[in-house]
C-alpha atoms as a PDB file:
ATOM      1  CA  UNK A   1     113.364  86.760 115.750  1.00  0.00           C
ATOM      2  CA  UNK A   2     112.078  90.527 115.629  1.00  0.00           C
ATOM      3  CA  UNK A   3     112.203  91.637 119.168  1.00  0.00           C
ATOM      4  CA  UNK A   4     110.856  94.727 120.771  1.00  0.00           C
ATOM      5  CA  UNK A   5     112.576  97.600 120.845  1.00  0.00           C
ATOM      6  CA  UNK A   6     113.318  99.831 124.312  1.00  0.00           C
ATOM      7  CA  UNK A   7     112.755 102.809 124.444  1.00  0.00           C
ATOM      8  CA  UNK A   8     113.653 106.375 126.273  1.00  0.00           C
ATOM      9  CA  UNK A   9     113.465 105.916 129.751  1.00  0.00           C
ATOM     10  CA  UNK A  10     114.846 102.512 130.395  1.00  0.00           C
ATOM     11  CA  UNK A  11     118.185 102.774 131.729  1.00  0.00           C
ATOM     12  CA  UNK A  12     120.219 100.310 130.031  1.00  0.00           C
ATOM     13  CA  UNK A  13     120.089 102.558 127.390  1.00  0.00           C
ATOM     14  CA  UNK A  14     122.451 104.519 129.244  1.00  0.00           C
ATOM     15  CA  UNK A  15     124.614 101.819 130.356  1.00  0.00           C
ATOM     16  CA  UNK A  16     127.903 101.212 128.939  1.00  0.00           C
ATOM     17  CA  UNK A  17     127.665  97.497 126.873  1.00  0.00           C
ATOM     18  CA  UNK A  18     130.087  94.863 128.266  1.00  0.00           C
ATOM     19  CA  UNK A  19     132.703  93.465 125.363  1.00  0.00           C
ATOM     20  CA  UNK A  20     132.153  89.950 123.987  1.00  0.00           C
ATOM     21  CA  UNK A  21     134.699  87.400 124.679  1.00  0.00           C
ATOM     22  CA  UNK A  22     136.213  86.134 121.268  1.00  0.00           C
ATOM     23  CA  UNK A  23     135.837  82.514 122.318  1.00  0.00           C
ATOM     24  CA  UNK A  24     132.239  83.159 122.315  1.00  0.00           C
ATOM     25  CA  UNK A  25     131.581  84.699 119.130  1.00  0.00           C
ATOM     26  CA  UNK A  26     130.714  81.313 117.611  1.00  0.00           C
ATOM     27  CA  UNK A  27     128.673  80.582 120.767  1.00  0.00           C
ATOM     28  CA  UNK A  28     124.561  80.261 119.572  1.00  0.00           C
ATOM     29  CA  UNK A  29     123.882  83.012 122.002  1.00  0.00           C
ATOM     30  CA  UNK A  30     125.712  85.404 120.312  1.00  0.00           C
ATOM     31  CA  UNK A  31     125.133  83.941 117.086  1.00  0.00           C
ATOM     32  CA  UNK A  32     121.252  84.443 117.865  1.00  0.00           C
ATOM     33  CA  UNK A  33     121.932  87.832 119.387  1.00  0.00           C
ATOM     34  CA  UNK A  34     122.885  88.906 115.479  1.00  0.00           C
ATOM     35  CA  UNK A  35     120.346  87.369 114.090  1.00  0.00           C
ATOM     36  CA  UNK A  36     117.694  88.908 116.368  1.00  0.00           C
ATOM     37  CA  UNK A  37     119.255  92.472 116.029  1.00  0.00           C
ATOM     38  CA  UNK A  38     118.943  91.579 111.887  1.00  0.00           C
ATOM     39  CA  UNK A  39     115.766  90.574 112.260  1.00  0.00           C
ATOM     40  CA  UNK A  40     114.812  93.515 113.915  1.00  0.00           C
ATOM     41  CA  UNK A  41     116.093  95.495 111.325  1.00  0.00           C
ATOM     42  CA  UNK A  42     114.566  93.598 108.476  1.00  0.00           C
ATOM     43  CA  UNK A  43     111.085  94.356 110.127  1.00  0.00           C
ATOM     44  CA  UNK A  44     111.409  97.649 110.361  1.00  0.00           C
ATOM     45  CA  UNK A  45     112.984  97.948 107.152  1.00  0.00           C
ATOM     46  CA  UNK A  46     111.653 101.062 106.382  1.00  0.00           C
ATOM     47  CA  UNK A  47     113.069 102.884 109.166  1.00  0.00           C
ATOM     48  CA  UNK A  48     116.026 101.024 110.385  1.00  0.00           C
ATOM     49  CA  UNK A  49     119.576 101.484 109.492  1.00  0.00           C
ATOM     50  CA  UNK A  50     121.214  99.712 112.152  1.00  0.00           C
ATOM     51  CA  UNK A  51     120.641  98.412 115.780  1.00  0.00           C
ATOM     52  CA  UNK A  52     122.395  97.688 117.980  1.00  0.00           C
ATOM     53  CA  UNK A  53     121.949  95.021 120.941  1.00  0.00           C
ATOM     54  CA  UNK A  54     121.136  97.380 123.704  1.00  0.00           C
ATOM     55  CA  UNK A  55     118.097  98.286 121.728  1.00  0.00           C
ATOM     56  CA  UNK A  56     116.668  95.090 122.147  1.00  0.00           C
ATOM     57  CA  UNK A  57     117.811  94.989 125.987  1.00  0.00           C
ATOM     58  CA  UNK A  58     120.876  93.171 125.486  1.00  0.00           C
ATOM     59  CA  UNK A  59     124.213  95.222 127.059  1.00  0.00           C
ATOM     60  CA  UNK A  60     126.505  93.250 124.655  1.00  0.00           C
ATOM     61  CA  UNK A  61     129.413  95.734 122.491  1.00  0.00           C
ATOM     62  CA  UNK A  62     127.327  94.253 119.596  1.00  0.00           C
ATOM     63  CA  UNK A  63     125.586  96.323 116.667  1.00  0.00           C
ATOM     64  CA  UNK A  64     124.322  95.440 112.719  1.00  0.00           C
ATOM     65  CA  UNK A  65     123.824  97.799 110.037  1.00  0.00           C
ATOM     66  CA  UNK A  66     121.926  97.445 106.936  1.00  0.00           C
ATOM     67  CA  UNK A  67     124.095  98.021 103.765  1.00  0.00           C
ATOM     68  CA  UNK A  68     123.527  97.451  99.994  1.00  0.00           C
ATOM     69  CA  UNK A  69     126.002  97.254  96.797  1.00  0.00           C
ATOM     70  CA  UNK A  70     124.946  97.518  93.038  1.00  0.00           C
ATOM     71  CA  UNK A  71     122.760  94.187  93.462  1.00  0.00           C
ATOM     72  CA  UNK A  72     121.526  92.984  96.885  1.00  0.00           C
ATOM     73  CA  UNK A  73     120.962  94.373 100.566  1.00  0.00           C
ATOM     74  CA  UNK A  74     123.304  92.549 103.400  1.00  0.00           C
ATOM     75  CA  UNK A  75     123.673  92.973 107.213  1.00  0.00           C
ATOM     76  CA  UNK A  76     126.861  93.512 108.777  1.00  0.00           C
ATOM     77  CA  UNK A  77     127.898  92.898 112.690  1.00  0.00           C
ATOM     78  CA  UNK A  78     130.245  94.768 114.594  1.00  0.00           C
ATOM     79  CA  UNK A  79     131.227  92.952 117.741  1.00  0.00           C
ATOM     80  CA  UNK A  80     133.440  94.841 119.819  1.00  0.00           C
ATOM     81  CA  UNK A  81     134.039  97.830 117.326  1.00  0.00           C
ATOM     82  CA  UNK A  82     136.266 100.536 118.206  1.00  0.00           C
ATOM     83  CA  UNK A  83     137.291 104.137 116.343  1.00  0.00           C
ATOM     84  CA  UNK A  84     140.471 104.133 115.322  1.00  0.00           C
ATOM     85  CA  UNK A  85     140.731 107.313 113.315  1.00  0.00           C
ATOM     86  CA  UNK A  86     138.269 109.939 112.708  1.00  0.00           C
ATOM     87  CA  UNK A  87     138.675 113.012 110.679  1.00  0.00           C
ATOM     88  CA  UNK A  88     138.476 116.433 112.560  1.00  0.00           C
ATOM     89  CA  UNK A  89     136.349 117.768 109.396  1.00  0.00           C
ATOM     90  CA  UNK A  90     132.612 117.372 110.552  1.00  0.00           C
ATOM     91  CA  UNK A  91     129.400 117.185 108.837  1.00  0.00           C
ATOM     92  CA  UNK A  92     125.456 117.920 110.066  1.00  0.00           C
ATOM     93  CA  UNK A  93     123.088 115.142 109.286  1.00  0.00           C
ATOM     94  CA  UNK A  94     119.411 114.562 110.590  1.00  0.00           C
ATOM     95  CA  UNK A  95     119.452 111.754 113.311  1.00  0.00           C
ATOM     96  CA  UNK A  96     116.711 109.444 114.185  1.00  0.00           C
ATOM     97  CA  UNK A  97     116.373 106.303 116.653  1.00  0.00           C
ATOM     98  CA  UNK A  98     114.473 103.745 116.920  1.00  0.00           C
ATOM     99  CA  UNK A  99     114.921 104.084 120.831  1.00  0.00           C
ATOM    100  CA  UNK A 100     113.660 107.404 120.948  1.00  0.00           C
ATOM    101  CA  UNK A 101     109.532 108.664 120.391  1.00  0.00           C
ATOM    102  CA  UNK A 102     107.376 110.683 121.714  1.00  0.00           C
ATOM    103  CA  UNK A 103     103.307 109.766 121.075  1.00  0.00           C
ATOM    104  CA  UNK A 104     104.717 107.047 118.886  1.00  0.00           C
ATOM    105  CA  UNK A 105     106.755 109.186 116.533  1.00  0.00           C
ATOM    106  CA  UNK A 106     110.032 108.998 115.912  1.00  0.00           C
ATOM    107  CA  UNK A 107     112.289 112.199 117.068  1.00  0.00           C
ATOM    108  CA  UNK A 108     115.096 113.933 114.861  1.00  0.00           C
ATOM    109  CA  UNK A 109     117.454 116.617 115.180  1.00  0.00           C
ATOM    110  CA  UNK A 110     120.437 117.569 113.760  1.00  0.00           C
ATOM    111  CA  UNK A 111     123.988 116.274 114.847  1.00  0.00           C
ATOM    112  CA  UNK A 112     127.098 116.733 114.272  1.00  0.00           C
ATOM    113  CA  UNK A 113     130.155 114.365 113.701  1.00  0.00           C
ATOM    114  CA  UNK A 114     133.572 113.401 112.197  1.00  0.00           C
ATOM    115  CA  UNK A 115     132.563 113.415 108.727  1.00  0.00           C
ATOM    116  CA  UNK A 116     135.332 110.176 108.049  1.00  0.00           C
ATOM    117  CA  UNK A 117     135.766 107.653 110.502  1.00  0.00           C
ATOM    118  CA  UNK A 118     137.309 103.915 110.749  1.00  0.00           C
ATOM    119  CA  UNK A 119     136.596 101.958 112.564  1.00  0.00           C
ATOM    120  CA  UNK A 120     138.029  98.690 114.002  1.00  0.00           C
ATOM    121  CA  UNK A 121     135.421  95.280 114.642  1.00  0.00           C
ATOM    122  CA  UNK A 122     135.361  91.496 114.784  1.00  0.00           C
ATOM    123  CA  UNK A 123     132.635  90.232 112.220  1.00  0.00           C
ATOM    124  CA  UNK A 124     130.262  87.315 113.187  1.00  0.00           C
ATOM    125  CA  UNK A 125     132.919  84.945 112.404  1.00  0.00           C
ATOM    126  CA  UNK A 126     135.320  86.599 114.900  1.00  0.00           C
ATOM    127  CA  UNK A 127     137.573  87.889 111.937  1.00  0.00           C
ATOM    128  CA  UNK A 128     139.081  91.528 112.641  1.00  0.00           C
ATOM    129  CA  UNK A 129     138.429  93.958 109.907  1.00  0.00           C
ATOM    130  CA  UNK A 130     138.651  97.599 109.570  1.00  0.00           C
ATOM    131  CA  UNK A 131     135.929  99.624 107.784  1.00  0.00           C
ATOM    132  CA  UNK A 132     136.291 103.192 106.735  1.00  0.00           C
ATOM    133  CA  UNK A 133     133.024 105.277 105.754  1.00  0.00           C
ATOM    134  CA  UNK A 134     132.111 108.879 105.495  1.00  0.00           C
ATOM    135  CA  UNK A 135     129.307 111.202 105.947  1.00  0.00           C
ATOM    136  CA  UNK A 136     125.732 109.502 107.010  1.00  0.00           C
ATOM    137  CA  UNK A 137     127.681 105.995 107.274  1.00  0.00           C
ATOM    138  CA  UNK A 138     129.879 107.802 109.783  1.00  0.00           C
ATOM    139  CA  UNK A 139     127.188 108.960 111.467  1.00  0.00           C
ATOM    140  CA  UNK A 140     125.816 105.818 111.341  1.00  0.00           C
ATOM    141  CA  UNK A 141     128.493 103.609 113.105  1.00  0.00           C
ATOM    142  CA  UNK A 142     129.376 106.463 114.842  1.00  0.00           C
ATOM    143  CA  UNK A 143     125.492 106.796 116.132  1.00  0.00           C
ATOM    144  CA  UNK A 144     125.244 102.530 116.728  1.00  0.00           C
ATOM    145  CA  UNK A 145     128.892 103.285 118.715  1.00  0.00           C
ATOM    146  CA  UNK A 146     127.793 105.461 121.074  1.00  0.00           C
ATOM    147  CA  UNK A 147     124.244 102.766 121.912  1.00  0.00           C
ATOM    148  CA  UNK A 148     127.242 100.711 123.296  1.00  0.00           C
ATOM    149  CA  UNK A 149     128.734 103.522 125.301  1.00  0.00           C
ATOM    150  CA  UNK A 150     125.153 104.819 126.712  1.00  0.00           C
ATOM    151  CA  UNK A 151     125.128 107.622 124.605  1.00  0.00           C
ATOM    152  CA  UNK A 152     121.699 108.905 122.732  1.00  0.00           C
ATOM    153  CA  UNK A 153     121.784 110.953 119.847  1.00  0.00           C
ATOM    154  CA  UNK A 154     119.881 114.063 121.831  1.00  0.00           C
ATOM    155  CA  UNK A 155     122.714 114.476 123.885  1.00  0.00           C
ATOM    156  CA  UNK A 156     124.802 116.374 121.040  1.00  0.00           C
ATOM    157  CA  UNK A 157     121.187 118.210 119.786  1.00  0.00           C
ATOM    158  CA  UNK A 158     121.803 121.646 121.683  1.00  0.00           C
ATOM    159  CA  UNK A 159     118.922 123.607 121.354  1.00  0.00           C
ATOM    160  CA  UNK A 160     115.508 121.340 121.983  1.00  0.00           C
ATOM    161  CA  UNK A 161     114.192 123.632 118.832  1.00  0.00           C
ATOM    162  CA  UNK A 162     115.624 121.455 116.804  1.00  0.00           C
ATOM    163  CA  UNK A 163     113.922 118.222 117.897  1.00  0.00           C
ATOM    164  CA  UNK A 164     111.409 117.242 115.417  1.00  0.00           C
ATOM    165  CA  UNK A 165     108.994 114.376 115.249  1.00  0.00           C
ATOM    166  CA  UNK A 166     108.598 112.654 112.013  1.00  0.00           C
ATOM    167  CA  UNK A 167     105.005 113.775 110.662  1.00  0.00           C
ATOM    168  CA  UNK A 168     106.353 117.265 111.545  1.00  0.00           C
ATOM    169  CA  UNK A 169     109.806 116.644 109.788  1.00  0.00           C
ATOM    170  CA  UNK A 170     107.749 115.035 106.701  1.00  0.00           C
ATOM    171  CA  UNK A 171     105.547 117.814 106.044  1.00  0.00           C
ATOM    172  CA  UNK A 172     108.820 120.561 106.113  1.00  0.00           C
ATOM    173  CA  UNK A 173     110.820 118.119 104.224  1.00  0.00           C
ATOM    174  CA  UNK A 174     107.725 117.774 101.425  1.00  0.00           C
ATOM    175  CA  UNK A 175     107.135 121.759 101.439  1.00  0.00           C
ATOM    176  CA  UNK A 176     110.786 122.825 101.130  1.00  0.00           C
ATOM    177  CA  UNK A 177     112.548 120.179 100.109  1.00  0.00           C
ATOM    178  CA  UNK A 178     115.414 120.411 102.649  1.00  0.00           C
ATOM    179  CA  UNK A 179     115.962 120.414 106.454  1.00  0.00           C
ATOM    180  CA  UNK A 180     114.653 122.889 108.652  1.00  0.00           C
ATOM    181  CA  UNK A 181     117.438 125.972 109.537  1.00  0.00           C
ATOM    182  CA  UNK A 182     119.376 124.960 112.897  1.00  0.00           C
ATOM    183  CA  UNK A 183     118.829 126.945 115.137  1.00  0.00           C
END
């Protein structure tokens, strides 16, 4: 079910999640937890690149991204991930949430992270895997990661300069066809 999304301002969203026991990975809480948090996604599709379970209120080490290969669009859950290697090489790319607006519009700003990153998780079946990805899909997990650990995307943005709000990062993204300078 497509459930409302917190936003800046309510606490749990910087409140460390609490791990999910394996023996309940099956359970039809959790199993409904991932659906809701694909759900979510699927309605904002336009928007959304993952969410995790905080977003919807829920402080449960559980997030799902949206990926894609060469023929269909899938969802995949990360219960419990970890980082098990990141590269010290970094990269700069545009951050958004949809956790964080001001007068209903989405904020950006620039941040930077390990460019290459694996990461450890247990899949909605409760099977371990390991998943390595690079530049915006780091960000990405890395971004969903740090929902679980009460960490918002701002907090690395240094100078408030750089925080944008969408119709504002449109229009300079239209005229110039790149990001703004960081400044």
């Amino acid at each position: 079910m497509n459930k409302k999304i917190i936003q800046i301002g309510d606490e749990r969203l910087l409140q460390a999640s609490e791990s999910v026991e394996e023996s309940s990975i099956q359970s039809e809480e959790i199993q409904n937890l991932i659906k809701d948090i694909t759900d979510t996604i699927k309605a904002n599709k336009d928007s959304a690149a993952g969410l995790s379970a905080v977003q919807i209120g829920i402080l449960k080490r559980i997030f799902v991204v949206k990926d894609n290969d060469d023929t269909k669009t899938f969802y995949r859950a990360f219960i419990n991930p970890e980082v098990i290697e990141q590269s010290r090489e970094t990269t700069i790319e545009w951050e958004g949430c949809m956790s964080i607006n001001s007068n209903n519009k989405r904020l950006y700003g620039p941040v930077e992270r390990s460019k290459v990153v694996t990461i450890k998780y247990l899949d909605e079946n409760g099977i371990q895997r390991e998943i390595t990805e690079k530049n915006f899909r780091s960000h990405l997990l890395l971004h969903e990661l740090d929902h679980l650990n009460g960490k918002l995307f701002l907090q690395y943005v240094d100078n408030p300069e750089n925080i944008w709000n969408e119709d504002e990062l449109d229009t300079y993204l239209d005229k110039y066809q790149r990001f703004p300078e960081i400044k």
